[in-house]
Every structure is written in C-alpha cells, then in structure tokens.
Protein backbone atom coordinates (compact mmCIF):
# COMPACT_ATOMS: atom_id res chain seq x y z
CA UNK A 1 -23.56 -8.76 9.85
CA UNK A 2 -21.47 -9.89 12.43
CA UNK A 3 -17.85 -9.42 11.62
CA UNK A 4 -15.76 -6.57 11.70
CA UNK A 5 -16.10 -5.00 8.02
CA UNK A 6 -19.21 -3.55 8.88
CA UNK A 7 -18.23 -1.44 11.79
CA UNK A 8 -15.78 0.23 9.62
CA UNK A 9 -17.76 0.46 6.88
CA UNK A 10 -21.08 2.18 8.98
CA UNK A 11 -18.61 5.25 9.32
CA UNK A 12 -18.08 6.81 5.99
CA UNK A 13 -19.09 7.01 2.71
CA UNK A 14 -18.49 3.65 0.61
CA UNK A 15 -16.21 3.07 -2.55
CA UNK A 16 -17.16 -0.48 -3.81
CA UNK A 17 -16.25 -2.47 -6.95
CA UNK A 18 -18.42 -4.75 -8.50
CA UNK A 19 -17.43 -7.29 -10.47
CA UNK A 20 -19.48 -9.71 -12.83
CA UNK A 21 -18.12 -12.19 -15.73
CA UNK A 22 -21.92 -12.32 -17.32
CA UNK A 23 -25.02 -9.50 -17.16
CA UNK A 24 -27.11 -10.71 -14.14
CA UNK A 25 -23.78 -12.10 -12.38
CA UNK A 26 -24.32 -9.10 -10.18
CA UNK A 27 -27.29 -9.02 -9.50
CA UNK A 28 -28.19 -12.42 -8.37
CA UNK A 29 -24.85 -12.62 -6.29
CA UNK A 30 -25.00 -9.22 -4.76
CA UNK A 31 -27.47 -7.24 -5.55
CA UNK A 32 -29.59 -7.24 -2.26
CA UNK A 33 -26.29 -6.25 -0.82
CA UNK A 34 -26.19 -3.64 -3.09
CA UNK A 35 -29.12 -2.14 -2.17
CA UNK A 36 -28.96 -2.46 1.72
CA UNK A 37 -25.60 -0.30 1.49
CA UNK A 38 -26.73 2.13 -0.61
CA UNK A 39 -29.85 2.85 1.19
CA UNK A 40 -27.39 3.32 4.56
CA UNK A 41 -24.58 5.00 2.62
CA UNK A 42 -26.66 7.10 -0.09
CA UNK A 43 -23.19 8.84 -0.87
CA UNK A 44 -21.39 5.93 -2.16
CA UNK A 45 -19.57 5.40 -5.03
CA UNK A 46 -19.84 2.31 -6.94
CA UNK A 47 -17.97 0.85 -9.95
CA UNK A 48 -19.83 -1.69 -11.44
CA UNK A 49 -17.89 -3.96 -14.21
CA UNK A 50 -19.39 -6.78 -16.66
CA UNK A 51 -16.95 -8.74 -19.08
CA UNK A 52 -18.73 -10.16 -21.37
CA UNK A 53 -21.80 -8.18 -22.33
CA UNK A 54 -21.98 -7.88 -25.93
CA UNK A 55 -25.43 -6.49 -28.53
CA UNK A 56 -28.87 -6.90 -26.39
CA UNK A 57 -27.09 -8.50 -22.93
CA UNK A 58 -24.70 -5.27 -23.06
CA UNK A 59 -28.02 -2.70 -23.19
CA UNK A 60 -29.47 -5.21 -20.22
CA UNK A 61 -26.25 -5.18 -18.50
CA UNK A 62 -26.35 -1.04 -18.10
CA UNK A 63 -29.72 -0.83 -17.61
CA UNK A 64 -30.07 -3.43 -14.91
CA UNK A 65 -26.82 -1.56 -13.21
CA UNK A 66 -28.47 1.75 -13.39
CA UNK A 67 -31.54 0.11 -11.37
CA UNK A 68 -29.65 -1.00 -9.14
CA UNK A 69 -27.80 1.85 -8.47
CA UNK A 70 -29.77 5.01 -8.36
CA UNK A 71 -29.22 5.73 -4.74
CA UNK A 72 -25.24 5.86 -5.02
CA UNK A 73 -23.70 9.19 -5.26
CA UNK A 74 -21.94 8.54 -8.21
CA UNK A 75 -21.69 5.42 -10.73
CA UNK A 76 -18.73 4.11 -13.55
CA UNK A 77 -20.75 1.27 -15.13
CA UNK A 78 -18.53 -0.65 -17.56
CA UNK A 79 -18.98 -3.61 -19.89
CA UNK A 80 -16.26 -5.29 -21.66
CA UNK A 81 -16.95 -7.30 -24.73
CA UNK A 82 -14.85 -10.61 -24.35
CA UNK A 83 -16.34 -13.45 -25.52
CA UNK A 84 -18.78 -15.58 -23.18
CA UNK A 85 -17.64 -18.94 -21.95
CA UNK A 86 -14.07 -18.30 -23.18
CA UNK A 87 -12.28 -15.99 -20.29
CA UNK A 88 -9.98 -18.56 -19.55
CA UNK A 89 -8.64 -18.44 -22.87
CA UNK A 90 -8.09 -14.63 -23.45
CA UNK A 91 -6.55 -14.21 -20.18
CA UNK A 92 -3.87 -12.03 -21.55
CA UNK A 93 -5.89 -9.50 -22.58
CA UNK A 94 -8.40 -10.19 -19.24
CA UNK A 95 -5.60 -9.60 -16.97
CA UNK A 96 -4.20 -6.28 -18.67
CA UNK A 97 -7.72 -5.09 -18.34
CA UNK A 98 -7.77 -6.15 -14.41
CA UNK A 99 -4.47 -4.11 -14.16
CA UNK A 100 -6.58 -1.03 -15.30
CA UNK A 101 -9.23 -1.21 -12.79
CA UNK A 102 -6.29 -0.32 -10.02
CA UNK A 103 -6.48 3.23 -11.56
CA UNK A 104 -10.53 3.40 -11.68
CA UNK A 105 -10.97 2.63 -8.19
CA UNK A 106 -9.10 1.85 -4.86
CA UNK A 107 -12.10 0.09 -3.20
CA UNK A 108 -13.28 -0.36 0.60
CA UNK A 109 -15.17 -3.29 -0.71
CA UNK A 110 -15.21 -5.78 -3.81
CA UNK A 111 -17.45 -8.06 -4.86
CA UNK A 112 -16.67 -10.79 -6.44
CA UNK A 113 -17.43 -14.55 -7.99
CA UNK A 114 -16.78 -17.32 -5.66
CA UNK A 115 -13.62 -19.17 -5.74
CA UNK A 116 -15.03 -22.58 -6.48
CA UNK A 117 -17.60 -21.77 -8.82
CA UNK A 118 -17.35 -24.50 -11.55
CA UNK A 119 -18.18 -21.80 -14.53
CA UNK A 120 -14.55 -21.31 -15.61
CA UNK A 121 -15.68 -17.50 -16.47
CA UNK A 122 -16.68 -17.25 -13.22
CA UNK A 123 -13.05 -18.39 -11.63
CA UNK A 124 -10.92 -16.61 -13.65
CA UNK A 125 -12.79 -13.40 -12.91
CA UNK A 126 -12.06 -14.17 -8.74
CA UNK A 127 -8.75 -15.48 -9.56
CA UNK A 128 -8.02 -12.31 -11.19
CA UNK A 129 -9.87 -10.07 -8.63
CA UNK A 130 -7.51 -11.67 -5.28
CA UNK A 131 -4.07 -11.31 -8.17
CA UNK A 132 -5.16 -6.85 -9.07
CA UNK A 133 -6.40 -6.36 -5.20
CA UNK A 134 -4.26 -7.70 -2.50
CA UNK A 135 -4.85 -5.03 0.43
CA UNK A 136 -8.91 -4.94 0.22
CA UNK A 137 -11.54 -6.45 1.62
CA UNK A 138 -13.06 -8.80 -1.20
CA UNK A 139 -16.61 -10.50 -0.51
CA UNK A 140 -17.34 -13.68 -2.99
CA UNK A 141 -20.49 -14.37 -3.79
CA UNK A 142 -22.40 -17.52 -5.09
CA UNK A 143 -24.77 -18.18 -8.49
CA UNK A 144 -26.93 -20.87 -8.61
CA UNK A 145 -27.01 -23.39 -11.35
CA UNK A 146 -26.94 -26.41 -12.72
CA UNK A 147 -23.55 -27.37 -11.08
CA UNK A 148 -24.48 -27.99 -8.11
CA UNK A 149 -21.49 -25.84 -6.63
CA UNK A 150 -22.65 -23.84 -4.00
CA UNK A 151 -20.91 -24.33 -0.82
CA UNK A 152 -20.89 -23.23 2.88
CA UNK A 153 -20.48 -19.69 3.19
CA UNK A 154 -19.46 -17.56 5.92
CA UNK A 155 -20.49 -14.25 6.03
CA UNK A 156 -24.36 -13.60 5.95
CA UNK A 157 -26.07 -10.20 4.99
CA UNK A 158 -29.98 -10.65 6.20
CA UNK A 159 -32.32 -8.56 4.11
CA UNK A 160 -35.57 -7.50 4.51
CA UNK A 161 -38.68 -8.54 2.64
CA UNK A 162 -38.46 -5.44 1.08
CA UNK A 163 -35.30 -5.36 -0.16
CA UNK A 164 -36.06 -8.86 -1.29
CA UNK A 165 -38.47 -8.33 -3.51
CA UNK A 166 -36.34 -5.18 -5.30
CA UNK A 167 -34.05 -7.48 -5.63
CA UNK A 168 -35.91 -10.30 -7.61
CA UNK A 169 -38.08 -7.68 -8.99
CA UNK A 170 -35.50 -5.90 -10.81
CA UNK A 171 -33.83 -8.96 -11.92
CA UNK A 172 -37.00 -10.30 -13.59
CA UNK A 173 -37.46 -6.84 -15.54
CA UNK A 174 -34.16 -6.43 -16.29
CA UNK A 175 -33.04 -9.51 -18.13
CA UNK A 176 -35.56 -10.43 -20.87
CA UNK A 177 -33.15 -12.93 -22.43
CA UNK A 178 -32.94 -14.76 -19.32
CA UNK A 179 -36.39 -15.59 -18.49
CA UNK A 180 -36.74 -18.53 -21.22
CA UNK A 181 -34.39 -20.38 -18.90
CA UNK A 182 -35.92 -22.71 -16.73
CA UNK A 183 -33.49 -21.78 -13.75
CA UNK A 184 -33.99 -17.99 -13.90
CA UNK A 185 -37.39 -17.79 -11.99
CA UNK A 186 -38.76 -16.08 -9.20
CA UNK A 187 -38.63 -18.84 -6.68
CA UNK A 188 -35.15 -19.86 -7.90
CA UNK A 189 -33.94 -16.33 -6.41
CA UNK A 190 -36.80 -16.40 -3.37
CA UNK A 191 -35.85 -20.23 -2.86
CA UNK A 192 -31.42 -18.73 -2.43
CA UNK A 193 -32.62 -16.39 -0.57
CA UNK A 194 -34.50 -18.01 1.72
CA UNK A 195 -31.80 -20.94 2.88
CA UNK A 196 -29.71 -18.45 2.96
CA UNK A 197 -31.57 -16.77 5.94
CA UNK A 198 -32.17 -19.93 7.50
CA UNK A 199 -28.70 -20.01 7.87
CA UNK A 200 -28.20 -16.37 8.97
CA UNK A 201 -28.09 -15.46 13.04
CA UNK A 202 -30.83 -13.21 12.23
CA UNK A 203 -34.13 -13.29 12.55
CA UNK A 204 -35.05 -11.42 9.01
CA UNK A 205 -36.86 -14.48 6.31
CA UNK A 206 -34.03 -13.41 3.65
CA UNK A 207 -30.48 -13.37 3.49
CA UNK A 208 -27.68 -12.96 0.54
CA UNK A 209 -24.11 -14.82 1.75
CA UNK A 210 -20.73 -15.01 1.57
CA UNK A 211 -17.48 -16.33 1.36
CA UNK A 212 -15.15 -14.28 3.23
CA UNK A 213 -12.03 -15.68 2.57
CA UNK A 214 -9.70 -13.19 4.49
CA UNK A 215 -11.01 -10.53 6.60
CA UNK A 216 -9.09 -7.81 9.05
CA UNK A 217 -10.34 -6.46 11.79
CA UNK A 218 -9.22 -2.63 12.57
C-alpha cells in the first residue's frame, strides 16, 4: 500500500468501522483487508455494521463477522433490520441510525460501499457514510454483479495466497443462502481478486482495491 494511510496506521492500535447494506457486503468488499490488519494490529477494535439482515441472513451476518474477526481485540457487531432493496426509501429512519454510529465509534478507518455502485442500497449506505463522517479516512470498496459497475480504483491492498483463500473460504461457509446464486462462486471471488492484483504495484497474485476518494497525508 502505497499512500500515506498506512504509515500512520502501522503505528498504533486500529479503530475501524465497517459498514455493509447486505450480509456478505463485507466480506467480499473488504474482508481480505480485514484480515491483513488484524493479523498486523491484533489489538484492534472493529465495529462491524449490517442493515438489512433479517431471520437466517441476520444469524449468517454475525457469524460470518465473528470469523472474520477473531484476531481483533475487541468487536461491536450490529445488524439492523431495514428492509432489503428499499434503503432509499426509509432514509429517515437510515440516517437517524447513521447519526448514532458517531457515538459507537470515532474511527481511524471506514469501510465503505463504493460511490457508484448501481445497487441503490449500496449508495445510500456511502452517501450516508461521507454525510455522519466528514474528518476520517473512508476506503470504498467494490461488489461484483450483474451491473457491470465496477470501475477503476485507486488504492490497492495486495494479499497473500493465504489470506486469499481465508478470505473465499470463509465466505463460502458462511453464507449458505448465497451459494444457489450463480455469481457467488469460488472463482467469482478468486477471478476479483486476481485482476485486482494484476493491477496492484506488487508482486503478490491477489489484491482487494479501492476507491480512495480523499486521502490526507500527516
């Protein structure tokens, strides 16, 4: 990782925020991320937030977190039960629940959907994310799908095989619902994954990316 955020972050103990619109968001955004930091900052704190996990995707949703976690230092995993496919349209009550989070947490890193991802859950969640936290540094990161909306990001995380395969690994045990869809496979994640560190400076096979929208160097 190239830019400046990491510098700062390599010195201390992490507080990150996590936020998915959908169980699995997370995971197949950021969670190779995830673990990379956690296994370099084992003393980190992580908030981890879902909005619309409701009956069997709500017991996936914590489960898959606590995976995903177990090498922080401590963990607030929260799902919210608004209804799937309609954020846009409760954005009232979305909103006053962003204002909340500003009391849970006061992050050195967010994560975060990206800001032209055509799932209108998806944008409201990152349009709400850059309207609670205006003075952090806020990471966006890409889902792919039928859409065809990924774009050109610009900040690459390279990960290595092993991490890689935690990654997809935990993904394919944790979300049972998911795996009767024909783009939640393997080779879907592998396939991300693999462009991805094409892309990357590094010479690692993998890498998860970015869209750093605004970053400051200190």
């Amino acid at each position: 990782m190239k830019t400046g955020w990491p510098i700062q972050l390599a010195r201390r103990r992490l507080n990150i925020l996590c936020l998915g619109a959908h169980a699995d968001d997370i995971e197949i955004g950021c969670g190779g991320t995830i673990l990379k930091l956690l296994q370099a900052h084992p003393g980190s704190r992580v908030v981890w937030v879902v909005l619309t996990a409701r009956g069997t995707r709500e017991k996936e949703a914590m489960t898959s977190a606590a995976a995903f976690l177990r090498k922080a230092r401590s963990t607030k995993i929260i799902t919210k039960s608004f209804k799937e496919s309609y954020l846009p349209y409760q954005g009232k009550e979305v909103k006053e629940y962003f204002d909340t989070l500003q009391r849970v947490i006061d992050p050195d890193l967010i994560f975060t959907h990206y800001r032209h991802d055509l799932h209108q859950d998806h944008r409201i969640v990152c349009e709400l994310t850059w309207n609670t936290y205006r003075r952090h540094q806020i990471l966006e990161y890409e889902i792919p799908k039928y859409d065809g909306d990924l774009g050109q990001p610009n900040l690459y995380v390279p990960l290595t095989d092993e991490v890689s395969r935690e990654k997809v690994r935990l993904l394919m045990e944790g979300f049972a619902t998911q795996r009767s869809k024909r783009w939640f496979t393997e080779d879907t994640f592998y396939g991300l994954l693999r462009i991805r560190g094409i892309e990357s400076p590094e010479p690692t096979k993998y890498a998860e990316a970015f869209y750093a929208r605004k970053v400051v160097l200190e």
